[in-house]
Protein backbone atom coordinates (compact mmCIF):
# COMPACT_ATOMS: atom_id res chain seq x y z
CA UNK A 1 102.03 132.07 29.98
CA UNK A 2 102.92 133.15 33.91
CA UNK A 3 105.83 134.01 34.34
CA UNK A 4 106.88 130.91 36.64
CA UNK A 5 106.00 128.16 34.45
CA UNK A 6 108.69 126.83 31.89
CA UNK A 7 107.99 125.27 28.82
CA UNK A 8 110.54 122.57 27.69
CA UNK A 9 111.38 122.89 24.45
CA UNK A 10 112.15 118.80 24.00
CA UNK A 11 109.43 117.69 25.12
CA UNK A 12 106.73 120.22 24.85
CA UNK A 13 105.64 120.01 28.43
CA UNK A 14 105.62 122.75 30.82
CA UNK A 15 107.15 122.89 34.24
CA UNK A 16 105.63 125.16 37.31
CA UNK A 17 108.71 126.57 39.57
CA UNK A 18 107.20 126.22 43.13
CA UNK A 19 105.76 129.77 44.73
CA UNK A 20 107.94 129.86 48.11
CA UNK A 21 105.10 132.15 49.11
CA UNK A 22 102.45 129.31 48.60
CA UNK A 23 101.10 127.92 51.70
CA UNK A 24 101.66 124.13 51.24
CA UNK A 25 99.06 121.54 51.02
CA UNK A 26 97.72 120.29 54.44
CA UNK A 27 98.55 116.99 54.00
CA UNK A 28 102.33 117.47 54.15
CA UNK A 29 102.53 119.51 57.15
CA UNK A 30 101.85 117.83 61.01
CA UNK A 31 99.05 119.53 62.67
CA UNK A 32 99.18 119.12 66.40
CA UNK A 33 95.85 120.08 68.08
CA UNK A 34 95.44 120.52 71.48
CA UNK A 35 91.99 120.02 72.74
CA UNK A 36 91.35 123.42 74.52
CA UNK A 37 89.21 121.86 77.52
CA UNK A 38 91.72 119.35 78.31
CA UNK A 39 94.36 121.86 80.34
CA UNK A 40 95.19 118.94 82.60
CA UNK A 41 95.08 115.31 82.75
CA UNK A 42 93.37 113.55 85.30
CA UNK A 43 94.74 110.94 87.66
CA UNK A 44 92.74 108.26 87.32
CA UNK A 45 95.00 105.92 89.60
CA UNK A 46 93.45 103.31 92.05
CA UNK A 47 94.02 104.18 95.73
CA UNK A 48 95.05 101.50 97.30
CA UNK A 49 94.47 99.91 100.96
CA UNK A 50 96.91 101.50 102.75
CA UNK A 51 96.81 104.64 101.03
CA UNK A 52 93.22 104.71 102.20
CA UNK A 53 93.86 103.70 105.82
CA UNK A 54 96.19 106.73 106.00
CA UNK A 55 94.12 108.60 104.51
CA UNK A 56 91.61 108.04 107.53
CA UNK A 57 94.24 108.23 110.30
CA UNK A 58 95.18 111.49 108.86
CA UNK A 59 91.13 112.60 108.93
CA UNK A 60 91.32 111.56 112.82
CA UNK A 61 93.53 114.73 113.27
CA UNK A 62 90.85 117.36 114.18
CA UNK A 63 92.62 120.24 112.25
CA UNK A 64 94.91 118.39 110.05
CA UNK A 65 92.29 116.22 108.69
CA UNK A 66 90.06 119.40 107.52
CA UNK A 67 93.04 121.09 106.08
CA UNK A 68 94.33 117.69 104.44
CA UNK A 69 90.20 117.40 102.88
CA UNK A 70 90.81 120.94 100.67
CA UNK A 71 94.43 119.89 99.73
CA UNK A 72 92.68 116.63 98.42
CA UNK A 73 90.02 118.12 96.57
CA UNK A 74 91.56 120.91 94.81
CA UNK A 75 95.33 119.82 94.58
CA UNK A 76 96.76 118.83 91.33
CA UNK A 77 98.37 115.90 91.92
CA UNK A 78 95.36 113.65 93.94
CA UNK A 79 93.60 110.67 91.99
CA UNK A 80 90.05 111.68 91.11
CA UNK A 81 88.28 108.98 92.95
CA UNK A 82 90.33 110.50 96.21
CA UNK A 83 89.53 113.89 95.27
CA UNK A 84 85.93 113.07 94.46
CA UNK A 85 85.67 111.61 98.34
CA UNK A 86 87.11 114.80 99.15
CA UNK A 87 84.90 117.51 97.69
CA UNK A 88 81.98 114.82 99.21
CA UNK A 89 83.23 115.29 102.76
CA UNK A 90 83.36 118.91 102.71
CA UNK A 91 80.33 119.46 101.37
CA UNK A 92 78.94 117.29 104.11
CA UNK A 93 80.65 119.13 106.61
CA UNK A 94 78.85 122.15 104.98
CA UNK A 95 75.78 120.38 105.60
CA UNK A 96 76.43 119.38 109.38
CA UNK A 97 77.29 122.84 110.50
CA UNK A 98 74.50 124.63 108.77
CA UNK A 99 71.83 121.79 110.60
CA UNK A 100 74.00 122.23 113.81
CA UNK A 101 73.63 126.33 113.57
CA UNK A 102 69.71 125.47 113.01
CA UNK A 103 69.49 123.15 115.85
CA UNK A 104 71.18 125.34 118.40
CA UNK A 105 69.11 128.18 117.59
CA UNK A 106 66.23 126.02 117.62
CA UNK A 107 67.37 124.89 121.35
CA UNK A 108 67.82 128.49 122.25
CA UNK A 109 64.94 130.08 120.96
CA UNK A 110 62.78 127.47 122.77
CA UNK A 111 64.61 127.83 125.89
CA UNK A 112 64.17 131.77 125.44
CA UNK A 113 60.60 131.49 125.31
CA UNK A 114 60.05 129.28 128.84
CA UNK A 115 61.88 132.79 130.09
C-alpha cells in the first residue's frame, strides 16, 4: 500500500489523503484565455451626422485637416469606419502628389525641350 492511502478498518475501504503537490483537475480551476491577436478592441461605433459634418469643416483647414487625417487613422480612440475614411484619404493624397510631381515634370521637360 502507498503510504497516503488509509485503509478503514470498519469498513474495509480505503481512503486516498489528497497530494497538496497534485496539480488539480482542469475542470475545477477557471481558465481565462486571452486571445493573443486581440490587444485592442475596436470601436465599431456609428458616426453620426454631425460628427461627420465636423469632421469635414475640420478637413477645410489646410494644415489642420492633414494633421487631424493621421490622428484619425492611427489614434486609438477613432471608430473604425472613421479611421478606415482616414487611412483612404491619405493614401489618396499619396496618390495626388506623386501624379502632380509626374505632371509637373512632364510640363517642364516639354517646355525644356522647345528651348
Amino acid at each position: 500500500m502507498m503510504d497516503n492511502q488509509y485503509q478503514n478498518p470498519q469498513q474495509g475501504q480505503s481512503y486516498q489523503q489528497p497530494n497538496p503537490y497534485q496539480q488539480q483537475s482542469s475542470y475545477n480551476q477557471q481558465s481565462y484565455q486571452q486571445n493573443p491577436y486581440q490587444t485592442n478592441a475596436k470601436n465599431t461605433s456609428t458616426v453620426s451626422v454631425g460628427d461627420w459634418i465636423i469632421t469635414l469643416i475640420l478637413m477645410m483647414i489646410p494644415l489642420v485637416g492633414f494633421i487631424m487625417l493621421f490622428v484619425w487613422a492611427f489614434g486609438g480612440n477613432t471608430p473604425e469606419s472613421k479611421s478606415n475614411w482616414a487611412k483612404a484619404m491619405l493614401i489618396f493624397y499619396v496618390i495626388g502628389f506623386v501624379l502632380a510631381i509626374l505632371l509637373w515634370g512632364a510640363i517642364a521637360a516639354f517646355i525644356g525641350s522647345m528651348f
